[in-house]
C-alpha atoms as a PDB file:
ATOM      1  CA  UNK A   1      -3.842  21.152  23.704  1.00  0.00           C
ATOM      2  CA  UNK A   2      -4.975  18.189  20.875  1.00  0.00           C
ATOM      3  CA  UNK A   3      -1.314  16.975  20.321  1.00  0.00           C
ATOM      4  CA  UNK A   4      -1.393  13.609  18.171  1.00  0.00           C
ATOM      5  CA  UNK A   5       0.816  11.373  16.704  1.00  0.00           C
ATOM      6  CA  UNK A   6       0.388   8.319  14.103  1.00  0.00           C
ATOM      7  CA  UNK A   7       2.826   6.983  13.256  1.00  0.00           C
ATOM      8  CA  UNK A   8       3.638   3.357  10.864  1.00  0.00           C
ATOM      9  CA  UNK A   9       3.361   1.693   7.001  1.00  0.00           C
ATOM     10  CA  UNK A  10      -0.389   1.012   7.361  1.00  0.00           C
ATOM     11  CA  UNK A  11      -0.874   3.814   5.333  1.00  0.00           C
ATOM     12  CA  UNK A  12      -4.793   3.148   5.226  1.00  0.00           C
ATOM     13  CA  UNK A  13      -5.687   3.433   8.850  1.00  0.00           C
ATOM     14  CA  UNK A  14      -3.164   6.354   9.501  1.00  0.00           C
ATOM     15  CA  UNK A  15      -5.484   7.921   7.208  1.00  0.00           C
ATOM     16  CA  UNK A  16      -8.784   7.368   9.009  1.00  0.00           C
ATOM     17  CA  UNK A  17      -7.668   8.280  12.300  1.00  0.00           C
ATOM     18  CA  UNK A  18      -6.198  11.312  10.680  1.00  0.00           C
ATOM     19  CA  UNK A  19      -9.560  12.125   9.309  1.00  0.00           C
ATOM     20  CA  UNK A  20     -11.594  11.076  12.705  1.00  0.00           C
ATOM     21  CA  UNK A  21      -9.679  13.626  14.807  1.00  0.00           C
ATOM     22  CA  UNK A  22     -10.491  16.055  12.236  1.00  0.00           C
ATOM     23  CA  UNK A  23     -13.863  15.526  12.431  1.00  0.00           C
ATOM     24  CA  UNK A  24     -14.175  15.657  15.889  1.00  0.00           C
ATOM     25  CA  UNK A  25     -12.094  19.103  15.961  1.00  0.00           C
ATOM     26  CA  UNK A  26     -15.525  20.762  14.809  1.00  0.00           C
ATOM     27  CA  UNK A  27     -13.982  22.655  11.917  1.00  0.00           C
ATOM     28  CA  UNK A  28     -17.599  23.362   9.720  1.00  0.00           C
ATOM     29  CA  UNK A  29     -17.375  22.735   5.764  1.00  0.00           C
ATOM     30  CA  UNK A  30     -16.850  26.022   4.983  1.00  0.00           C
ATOM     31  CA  UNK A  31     -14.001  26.921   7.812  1.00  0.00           C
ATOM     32  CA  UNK A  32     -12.244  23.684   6.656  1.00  0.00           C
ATOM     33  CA  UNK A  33     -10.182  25.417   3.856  1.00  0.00           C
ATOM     34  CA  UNK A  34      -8.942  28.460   5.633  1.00  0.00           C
ATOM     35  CA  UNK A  35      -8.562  26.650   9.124  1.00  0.00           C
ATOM     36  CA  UNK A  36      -6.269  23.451   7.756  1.00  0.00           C
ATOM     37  CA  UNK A  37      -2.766  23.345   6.621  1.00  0.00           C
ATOM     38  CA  UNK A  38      -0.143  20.828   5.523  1.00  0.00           C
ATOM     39  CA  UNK A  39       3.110  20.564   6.130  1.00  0.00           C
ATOM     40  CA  UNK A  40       6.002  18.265   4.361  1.00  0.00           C
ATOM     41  CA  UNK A  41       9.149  17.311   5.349  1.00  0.00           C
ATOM     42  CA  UNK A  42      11.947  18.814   4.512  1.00  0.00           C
ATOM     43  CA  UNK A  43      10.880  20.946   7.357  1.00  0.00           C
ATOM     44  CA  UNK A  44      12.353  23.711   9.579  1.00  0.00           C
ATOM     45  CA  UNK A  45      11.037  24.109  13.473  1.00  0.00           C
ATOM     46  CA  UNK A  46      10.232  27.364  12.190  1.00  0.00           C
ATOM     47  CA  UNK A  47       8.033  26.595   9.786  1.00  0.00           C
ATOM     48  CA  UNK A  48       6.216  24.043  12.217  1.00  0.00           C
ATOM     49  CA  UNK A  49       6.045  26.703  14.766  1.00  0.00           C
ATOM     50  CA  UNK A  50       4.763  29.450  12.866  1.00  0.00           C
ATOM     51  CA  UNK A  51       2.093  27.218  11.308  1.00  0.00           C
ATOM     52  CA  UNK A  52       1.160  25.736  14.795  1.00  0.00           C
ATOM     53  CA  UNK A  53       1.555  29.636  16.220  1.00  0.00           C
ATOM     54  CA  UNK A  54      -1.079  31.137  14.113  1.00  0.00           C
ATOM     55  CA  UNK A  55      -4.906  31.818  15.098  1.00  0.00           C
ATOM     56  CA  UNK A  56      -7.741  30.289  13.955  1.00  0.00           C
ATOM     57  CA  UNK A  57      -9.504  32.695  10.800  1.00  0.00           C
ATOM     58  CA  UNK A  58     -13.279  33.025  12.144  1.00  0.00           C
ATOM     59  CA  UNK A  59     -13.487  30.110  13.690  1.00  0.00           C
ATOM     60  CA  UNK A  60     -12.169  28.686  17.319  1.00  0.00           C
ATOM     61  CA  UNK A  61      -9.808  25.659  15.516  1.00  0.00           C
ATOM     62  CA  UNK A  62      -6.782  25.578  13.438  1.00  0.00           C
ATOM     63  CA  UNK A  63      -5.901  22.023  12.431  1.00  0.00           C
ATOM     64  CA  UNK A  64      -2.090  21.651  11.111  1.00  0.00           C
ATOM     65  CA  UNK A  65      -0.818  18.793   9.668  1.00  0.00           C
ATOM     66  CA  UNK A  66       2.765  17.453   9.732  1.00  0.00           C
ATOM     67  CA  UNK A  67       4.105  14.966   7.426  1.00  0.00           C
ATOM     68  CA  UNK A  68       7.732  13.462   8.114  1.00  0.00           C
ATOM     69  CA  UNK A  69       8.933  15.757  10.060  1.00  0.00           C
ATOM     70  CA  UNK A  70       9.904  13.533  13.243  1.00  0.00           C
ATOM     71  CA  UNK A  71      11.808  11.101  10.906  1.00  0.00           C
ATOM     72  CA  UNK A  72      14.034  13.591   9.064  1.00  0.00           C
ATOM     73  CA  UNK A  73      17.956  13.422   9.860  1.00  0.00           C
ATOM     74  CA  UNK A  74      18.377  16.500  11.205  1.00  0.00           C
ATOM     75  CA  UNK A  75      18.216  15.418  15.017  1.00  0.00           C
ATOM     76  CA  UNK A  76      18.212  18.955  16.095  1.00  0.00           C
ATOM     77  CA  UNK A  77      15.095  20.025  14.215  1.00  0.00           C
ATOM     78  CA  UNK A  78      13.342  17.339  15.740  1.00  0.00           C
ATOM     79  CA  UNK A  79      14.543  18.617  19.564  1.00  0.00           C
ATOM     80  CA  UNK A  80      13.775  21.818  18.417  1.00  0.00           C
ATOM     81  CA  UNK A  81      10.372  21.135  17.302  1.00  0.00           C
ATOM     82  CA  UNK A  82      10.238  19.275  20.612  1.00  0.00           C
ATOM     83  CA  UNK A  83      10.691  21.887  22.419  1.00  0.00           C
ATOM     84  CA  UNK A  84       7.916  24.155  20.959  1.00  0.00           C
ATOM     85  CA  UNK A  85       5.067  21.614  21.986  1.00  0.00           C
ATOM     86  CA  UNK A  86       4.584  22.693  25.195  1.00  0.00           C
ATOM     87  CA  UNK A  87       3.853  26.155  23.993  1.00  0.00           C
ATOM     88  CA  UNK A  88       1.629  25.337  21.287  1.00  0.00           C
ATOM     89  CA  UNK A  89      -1.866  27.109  21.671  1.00  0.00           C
ATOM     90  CA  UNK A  90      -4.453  25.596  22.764  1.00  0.00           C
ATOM     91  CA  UNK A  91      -6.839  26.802  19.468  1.00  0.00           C
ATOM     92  CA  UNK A  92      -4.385  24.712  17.654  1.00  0.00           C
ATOM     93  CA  UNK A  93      -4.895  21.038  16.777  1.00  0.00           C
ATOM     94  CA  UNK A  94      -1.193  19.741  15.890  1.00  0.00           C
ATOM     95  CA  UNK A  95      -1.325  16.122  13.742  1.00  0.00           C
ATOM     96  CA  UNK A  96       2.412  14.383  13.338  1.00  0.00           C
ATOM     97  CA  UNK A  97       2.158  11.908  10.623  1.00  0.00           C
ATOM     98  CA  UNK A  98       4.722   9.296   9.936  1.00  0.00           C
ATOM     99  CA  UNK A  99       4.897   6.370   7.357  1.00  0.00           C
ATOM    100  CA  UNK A 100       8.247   5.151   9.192  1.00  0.00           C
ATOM    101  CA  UNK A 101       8.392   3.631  13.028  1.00  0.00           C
ATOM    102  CA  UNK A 102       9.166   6.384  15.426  1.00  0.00           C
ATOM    103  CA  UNK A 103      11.047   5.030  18.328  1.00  0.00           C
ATOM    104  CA  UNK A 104      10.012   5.650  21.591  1.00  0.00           C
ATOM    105  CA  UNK A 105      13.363   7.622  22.003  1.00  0.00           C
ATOM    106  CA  UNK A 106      12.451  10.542  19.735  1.00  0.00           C
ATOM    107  CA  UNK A 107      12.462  13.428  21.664  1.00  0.00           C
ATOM    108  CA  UNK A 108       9.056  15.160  20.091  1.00  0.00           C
ATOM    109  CA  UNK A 109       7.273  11.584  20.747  1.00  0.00           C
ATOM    110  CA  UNK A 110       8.043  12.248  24.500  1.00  0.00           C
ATOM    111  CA  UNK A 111       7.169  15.374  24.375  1.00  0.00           C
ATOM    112  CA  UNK A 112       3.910  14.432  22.976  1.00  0.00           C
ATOM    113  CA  UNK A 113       3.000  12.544  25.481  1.00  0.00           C
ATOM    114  CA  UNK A 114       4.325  14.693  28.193  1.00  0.00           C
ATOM    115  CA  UNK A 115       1.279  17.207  27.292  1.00  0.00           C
ATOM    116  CA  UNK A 116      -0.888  14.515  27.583  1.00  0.00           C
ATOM    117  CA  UNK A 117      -1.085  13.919  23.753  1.00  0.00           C
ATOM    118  CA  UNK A 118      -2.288  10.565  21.355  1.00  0.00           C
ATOM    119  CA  UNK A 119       0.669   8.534  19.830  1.00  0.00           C
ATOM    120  CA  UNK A 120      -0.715   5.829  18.203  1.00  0.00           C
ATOM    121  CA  UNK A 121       1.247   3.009  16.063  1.00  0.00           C
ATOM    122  CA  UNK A 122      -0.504   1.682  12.307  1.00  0.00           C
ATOM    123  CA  UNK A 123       1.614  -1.587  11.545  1.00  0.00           C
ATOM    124  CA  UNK A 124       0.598  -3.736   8.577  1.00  0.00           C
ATOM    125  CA  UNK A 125      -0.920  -7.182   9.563  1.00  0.00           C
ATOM    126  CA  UNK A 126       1.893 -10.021   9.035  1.00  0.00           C
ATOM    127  CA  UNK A 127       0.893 -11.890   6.244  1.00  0.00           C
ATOM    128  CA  UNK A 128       0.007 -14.837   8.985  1.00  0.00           C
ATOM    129  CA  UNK A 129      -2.324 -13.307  10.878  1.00  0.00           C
ATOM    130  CA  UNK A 130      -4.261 -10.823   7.144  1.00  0.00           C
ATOM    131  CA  UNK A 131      -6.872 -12.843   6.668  1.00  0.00           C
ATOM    132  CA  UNK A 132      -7.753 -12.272  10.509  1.00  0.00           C
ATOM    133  CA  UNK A 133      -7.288  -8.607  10.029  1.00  0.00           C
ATOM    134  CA  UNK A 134      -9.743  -8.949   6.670  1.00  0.00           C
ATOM    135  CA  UNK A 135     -12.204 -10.284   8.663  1.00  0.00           C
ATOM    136  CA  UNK A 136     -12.276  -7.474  11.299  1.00  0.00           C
ATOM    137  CA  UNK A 137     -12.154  -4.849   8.724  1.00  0.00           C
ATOM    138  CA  UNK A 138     -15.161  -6.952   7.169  1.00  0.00           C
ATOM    139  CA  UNK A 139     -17.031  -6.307  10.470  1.00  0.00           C
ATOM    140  CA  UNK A 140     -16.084  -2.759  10.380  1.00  0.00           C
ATOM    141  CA  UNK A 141     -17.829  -2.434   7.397  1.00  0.00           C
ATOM    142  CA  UNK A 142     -20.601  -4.122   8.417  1.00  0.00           C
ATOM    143  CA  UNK A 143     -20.122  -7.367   6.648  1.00  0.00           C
ATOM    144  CA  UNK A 144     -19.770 -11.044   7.580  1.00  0.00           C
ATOM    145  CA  UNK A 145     -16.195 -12.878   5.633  1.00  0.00           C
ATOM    146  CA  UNK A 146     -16.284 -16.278   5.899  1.00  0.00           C
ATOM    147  CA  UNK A 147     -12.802 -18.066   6.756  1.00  0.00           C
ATOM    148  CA  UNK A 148     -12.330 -19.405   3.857  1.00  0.00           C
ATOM    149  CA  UNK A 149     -12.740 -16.209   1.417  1.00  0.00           C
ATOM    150  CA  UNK A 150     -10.403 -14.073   3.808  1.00  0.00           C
ATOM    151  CA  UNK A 151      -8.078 -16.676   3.295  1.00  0.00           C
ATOM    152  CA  UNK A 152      -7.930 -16.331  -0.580  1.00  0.00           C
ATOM    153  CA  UNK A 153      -8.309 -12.770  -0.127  1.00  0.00           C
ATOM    154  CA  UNK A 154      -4.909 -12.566   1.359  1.00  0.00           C
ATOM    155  CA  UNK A 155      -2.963 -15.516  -0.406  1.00  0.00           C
ATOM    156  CA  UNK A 156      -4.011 -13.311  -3.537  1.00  0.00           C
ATOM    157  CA  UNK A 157      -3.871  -9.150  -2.304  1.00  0.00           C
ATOM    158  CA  UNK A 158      -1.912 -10.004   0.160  1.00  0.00           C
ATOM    159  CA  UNK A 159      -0.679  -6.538   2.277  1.00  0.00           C
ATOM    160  CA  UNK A 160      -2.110  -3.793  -0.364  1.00  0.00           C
ATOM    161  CA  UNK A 161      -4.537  -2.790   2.666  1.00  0.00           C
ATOM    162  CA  UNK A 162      -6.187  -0.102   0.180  1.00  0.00           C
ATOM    163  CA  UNK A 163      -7.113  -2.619  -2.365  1.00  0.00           C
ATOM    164  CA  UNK A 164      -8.528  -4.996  -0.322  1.00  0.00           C
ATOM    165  CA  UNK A 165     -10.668  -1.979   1.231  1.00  0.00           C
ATOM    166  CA  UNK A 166     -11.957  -1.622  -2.038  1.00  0.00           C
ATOM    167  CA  UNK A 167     -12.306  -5.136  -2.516  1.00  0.00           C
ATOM    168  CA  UNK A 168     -14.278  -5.500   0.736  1.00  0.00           C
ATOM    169  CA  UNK A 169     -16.677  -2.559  -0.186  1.00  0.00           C
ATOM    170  CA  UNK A 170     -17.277  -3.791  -3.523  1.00  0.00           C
ATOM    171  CA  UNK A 171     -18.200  -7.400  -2.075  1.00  0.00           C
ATOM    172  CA  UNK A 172     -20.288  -5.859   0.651  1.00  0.00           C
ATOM    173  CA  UNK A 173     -22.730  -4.385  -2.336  1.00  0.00           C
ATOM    174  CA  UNK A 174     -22.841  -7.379  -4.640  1.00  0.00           C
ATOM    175  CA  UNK A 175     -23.492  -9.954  -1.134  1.00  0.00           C
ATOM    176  CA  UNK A 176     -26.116  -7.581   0.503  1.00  0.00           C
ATOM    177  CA  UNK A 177     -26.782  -8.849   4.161  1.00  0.00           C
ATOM    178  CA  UNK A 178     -25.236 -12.485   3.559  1.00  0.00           C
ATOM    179  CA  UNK A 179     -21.951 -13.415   4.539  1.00  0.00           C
ATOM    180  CA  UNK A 180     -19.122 -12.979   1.698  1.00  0.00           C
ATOM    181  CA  UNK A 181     -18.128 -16.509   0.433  1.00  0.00           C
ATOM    182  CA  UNK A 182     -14.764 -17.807  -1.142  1.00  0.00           C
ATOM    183  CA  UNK A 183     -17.119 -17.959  -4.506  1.00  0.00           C
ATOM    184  CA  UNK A 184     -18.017 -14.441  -4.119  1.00  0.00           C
ATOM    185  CA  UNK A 185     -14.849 -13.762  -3.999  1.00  0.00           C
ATOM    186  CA  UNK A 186     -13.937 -15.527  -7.027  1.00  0.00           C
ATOM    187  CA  UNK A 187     -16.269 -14.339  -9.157  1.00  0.00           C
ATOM    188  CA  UNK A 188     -16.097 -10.390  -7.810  1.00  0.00           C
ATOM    189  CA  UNK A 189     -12.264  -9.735  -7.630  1.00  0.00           C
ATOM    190  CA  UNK A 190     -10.222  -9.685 -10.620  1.00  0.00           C
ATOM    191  CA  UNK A 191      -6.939 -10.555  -8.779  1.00  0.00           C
ATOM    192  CA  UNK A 192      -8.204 -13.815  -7.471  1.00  0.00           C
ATOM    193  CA  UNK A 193     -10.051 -14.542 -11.207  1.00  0.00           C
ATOM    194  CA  UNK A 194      -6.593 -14.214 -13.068  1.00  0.00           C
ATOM    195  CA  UNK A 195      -4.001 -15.185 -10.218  1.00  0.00           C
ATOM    196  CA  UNK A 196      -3.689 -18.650 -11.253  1.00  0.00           C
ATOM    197  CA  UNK A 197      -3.272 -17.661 -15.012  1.00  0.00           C
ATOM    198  CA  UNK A 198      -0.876 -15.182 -14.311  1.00  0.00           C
ATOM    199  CA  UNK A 199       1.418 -17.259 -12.203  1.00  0.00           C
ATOM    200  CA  UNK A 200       1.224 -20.065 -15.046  1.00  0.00           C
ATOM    201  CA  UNK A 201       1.841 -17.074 -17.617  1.00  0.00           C
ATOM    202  CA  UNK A 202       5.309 -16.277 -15.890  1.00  0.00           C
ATOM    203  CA  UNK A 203       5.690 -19.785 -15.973  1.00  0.00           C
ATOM    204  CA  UNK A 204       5.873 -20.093 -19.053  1.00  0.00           C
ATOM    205  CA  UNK A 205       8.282 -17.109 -19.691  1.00  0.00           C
ATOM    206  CA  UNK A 206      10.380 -18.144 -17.397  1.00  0.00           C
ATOM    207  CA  UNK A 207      10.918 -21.662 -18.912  1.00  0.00           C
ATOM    208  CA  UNK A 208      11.296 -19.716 -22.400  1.00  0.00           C
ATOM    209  CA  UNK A 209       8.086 -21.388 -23.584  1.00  0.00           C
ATOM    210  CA  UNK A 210       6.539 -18.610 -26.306  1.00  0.00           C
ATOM    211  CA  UNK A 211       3.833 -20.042 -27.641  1.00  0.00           C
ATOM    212  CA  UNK A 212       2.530 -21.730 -23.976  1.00  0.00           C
ATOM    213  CA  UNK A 213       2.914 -18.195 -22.735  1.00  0.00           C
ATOM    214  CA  UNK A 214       1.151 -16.928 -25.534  1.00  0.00           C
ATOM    215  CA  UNK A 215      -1.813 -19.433 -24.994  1.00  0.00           C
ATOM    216  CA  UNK A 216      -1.859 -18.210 -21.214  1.00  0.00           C
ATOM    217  CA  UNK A 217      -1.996 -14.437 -22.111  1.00  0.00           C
ATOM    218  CA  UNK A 218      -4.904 -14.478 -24.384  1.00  0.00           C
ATOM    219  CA  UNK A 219      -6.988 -16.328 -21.777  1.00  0.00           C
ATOM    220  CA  UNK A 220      -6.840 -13.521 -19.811  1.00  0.00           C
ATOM    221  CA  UNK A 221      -7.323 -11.221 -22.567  1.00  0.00           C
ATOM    222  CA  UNK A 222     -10.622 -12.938 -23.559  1.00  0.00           C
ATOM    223  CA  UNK A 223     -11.618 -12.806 -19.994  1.00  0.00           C
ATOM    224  CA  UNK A 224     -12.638  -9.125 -21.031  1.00  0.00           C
ATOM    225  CA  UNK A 225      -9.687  -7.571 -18.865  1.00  0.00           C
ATOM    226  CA  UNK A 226      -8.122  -4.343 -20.235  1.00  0.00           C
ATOM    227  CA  UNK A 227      -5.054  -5.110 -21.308  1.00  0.00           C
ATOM    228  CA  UNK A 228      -3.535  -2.542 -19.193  1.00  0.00           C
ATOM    229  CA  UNK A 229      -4.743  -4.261 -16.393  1.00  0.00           C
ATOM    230  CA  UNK A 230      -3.462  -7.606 -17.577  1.00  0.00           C
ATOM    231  CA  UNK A 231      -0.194  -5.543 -17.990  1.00  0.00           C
ATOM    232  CA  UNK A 232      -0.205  -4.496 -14.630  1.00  0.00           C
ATOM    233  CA  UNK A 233      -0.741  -7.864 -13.240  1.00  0.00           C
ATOM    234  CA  UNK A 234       2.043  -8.882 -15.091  1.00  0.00           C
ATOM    235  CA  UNK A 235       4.057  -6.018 -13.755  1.00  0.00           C
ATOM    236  CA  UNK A 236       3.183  -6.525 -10.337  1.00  0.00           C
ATOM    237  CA  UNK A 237       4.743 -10.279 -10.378  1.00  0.00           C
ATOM    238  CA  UNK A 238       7.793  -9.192 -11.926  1.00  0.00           C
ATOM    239  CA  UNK A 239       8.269  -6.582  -9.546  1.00  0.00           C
ATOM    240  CA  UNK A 240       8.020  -9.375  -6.337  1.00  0.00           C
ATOM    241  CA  UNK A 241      10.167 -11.518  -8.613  1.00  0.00           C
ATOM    242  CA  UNK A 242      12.936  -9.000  -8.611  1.00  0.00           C
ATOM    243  CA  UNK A 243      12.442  -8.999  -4.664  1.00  0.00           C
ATOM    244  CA  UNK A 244      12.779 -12.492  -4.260  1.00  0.00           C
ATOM    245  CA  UNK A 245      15.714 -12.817  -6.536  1.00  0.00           C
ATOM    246  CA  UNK A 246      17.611 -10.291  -4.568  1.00  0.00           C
ATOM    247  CA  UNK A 247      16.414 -11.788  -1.474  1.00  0.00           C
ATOM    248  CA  UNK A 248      17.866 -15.219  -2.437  1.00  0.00           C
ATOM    249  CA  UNK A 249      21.216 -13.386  -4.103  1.00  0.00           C
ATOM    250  CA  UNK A 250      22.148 -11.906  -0.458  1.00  0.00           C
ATOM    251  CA  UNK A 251      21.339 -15.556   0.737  1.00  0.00           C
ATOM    252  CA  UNK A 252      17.663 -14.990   2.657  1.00  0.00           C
ATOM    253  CA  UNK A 253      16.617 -18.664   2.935  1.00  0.00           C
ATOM    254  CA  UNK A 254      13.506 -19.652   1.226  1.00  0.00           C
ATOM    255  CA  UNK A 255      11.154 -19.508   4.795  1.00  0.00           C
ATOM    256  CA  UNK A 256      12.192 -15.989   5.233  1.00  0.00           C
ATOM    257  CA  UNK A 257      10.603 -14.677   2.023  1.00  0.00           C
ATOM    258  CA  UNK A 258       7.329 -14.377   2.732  1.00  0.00           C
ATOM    259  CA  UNK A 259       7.809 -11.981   5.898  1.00  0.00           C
ATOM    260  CA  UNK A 260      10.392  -9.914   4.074  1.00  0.00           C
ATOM    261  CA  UNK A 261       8.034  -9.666   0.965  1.00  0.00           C
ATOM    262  CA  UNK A 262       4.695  -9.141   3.664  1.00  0.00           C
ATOM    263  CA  UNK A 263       3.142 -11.787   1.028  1.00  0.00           C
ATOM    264  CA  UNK A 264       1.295 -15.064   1.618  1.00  0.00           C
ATOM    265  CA  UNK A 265       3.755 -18.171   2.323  1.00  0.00           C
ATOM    266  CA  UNK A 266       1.577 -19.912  -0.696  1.00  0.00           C
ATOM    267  CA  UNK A 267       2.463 -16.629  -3.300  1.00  0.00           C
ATOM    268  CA  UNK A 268       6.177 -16.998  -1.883  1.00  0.00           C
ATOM    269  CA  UNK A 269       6.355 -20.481  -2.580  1.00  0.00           C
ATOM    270  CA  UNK A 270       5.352 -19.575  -5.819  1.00  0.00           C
ATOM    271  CA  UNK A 271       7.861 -16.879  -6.554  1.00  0.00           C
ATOM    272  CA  UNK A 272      10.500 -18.838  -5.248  1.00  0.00           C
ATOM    273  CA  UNK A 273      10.191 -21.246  -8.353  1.00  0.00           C
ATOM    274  CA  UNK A 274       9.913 -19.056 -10.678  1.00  0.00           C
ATOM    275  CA  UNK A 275      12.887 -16.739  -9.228  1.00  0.00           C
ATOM    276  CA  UNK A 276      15.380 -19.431 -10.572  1.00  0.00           C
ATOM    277  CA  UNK A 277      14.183 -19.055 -14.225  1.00  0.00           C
ATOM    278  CA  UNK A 278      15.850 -15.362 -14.055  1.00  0.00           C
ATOM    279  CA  UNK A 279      19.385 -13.919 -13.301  1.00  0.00           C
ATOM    280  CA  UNK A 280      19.222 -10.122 -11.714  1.00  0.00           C
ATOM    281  CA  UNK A 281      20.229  -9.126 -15.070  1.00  0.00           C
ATOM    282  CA  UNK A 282      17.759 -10.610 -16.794  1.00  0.00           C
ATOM    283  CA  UNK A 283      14.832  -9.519 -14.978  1.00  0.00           C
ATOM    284  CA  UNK A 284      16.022  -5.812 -15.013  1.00  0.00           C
ATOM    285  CA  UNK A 285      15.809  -6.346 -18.908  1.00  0.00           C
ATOM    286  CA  UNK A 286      12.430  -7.721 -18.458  1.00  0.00           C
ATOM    287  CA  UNK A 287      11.341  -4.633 -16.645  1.00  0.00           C
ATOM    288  CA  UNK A 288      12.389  -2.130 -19.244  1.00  0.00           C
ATOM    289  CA  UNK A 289      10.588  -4.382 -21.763  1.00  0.00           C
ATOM    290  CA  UNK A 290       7.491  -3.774 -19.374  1.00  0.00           C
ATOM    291  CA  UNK A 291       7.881  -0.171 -18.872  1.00  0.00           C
ATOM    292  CA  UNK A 292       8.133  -0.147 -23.054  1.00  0.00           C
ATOM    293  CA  UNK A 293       5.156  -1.866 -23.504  1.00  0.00           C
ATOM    294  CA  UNK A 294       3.401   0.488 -21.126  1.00  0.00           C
ATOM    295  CA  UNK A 295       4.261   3.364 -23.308  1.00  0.00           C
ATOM    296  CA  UNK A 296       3.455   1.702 -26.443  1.00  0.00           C
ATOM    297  CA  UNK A 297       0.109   0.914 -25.366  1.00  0.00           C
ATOM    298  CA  UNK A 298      -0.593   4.723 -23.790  1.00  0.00           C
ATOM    299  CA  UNK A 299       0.958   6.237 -26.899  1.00  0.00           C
ATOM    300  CA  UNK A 300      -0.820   4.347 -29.654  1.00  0.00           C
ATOM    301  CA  UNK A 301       2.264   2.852 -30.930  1.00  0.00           C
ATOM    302  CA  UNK A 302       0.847  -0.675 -31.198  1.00  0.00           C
ATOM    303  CA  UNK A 303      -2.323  -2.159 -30.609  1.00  0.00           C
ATOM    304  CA  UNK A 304      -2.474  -3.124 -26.628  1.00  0.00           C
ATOM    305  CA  UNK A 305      -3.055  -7.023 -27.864  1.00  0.00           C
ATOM    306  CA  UNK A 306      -0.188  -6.211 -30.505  1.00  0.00           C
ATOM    307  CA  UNK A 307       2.223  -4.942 -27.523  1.00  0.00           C
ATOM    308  CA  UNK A 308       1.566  -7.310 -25.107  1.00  0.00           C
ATOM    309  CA  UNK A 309       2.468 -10.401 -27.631  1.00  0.00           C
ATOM    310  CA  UNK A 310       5.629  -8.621 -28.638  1.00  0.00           C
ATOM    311  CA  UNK A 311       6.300  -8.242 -24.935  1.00  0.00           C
ATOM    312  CA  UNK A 312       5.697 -12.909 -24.432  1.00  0.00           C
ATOM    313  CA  UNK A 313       8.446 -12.694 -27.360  1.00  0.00           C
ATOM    314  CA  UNK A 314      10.749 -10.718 -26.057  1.00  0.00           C
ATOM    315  CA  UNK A 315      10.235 -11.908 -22.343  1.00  0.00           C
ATOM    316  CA  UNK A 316      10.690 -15.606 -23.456  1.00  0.00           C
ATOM    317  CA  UNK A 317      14.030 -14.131 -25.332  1.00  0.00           C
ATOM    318  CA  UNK A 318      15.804 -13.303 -22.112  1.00  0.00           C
END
């Protein structure tokens, strides 16, 4: 019986093997709908046997999918649903899918394999070896990367596998047949345009400079940006700033911050200095200032160039 497993945080691959063995399980379009169905943890082995149990609706394949199930608490569910594999039909095509690690202890992983089943592990790429992983999904997609533009590519993106998917496929149609070049990728990708400016932007807030800070945020607003997505740049960096400064708090050394962050050693670097511009208090307070600009912006309380200078005022006013 098609048993399979995938199992690991790189959430992007899980997902195209997930949708490769459904391919190949020769469901048609129209049998797709009737002959598929999801299940999320919290789960019973009930539920997973009485969804694996059932026969195929005109049609020879039933595909079920399981999400979480092998990494839920309740040990006994998981031997239970162990248990049932061997007596799952053989119409039935069973998918476990995992963002956690499953250890190779896990009694339905075993059984798995016992019937002769795929388990299959997605890591992410270490932030060492992602611009080597950039280039082979480059190559997937029928592209050429040079060095040099993977490189950025990572220092910038740095583990957000989707994004620099997109990225990729959005390079591959501006560069044709050529090889993608560090200036392609400098002129296509708006992380890499504004990455600088933004890291010069918190800066400046963090040395309580307002009208530096000021200077820095309408350079990327006359860039042509939407300020939403300046304000999600902006968000994103506070968000890895919070990480580091907890990181550093519990007394993580500075070397160690770019694996526990799955960042670029150049972006940690970075966040390291600014980190010590901000106490933990302080940069919770700067988040609920960001999650209020947000909703002035969506809500039409202020202008979005309005709310994001109230927001250098009030950042620099930590």
């Amino acid at each position: 019986m098609p048993l399979y497993l995938f199992h690991g945080e790189n959430e992007l691959q899980r997902a195209e093997a997930r949708a490769s063995v459904i391919a190949k399980s020769g469901l048609t379009e129209d049998l797709q709908d009737v002959n598929t169905v999801t299940l999320a943890a919290p789960l019973t082995a009930a539920r997973v046997r009485q969804a694996a149990s059932t026969m195929p609706f005109l049609g020879e394949v039933r595909v079920v999918l399981v999400h979480g199930a092998l990494s839920q608490k309740d040990r006994a569910v998981v031997k239970e649903i162990a248990a049932y594999l061997p007596q799952v039909p053989p119409t039935t095509w069973l998918i476990f899918e995992e963002q956690k690690n499953i250890p190779a202890s896990n009694p339905a992983l075993k059984a798995i394999k016992a019937q002769g089943g795929s388990v299959r592990h997605f890591a992410l790429p270490k932030p060492k070896s992602l611009a080597g992983w950039i280039r082979d999904r480059a190559e997937l997609l029928g592209s050429e990367i040079e060095p040099a533009a993977a490189s950025l590519l990572a220092q910038h993106i740095g583990v957000q596998l989707r994004i620099l998917d997109q990225e990729l496929r959005k390079l591959q149609l501006y560069c044709g047949e050529r090889p993608i070049t560090r200036q392609d990728v400098q002129v296509m990708v708006p992380y890499v345009q504004s990455a600088d400016v933004i890291f010069q932007l918190v800066d400046a807030l963090g040395q309580r400079e307002p009208r530096r800070a000021a200077n820095y945020l309408h350079q990327l607003l006359e860039t042509g940006k939407p300020p939403l997505m300046i304000l999600g740049m902006i968000v994103r960096q506070f968000r890895l700033l919070v990480q580091t400064r907890w990181l550093l708090d519990e007394g993580f050394a500075s070397s160690e911050l770019a694996a526990r962050l799955k960042i670029h050693p150049y972006v940690a670097g970075k966040l390291r200095s600014q980190a010590v511009y901000f106490t933990s208090a302080q940069l919770r307070r700067a988040y609920d200032l960001l999650l209020q600009s947000d909703v002035a912006i969506k809500q039409g309380q202020l202008s979005p160039e309005a709310a994001l200078d109230l927001l250098v005022v009030q950042l620099t006013s930590l």
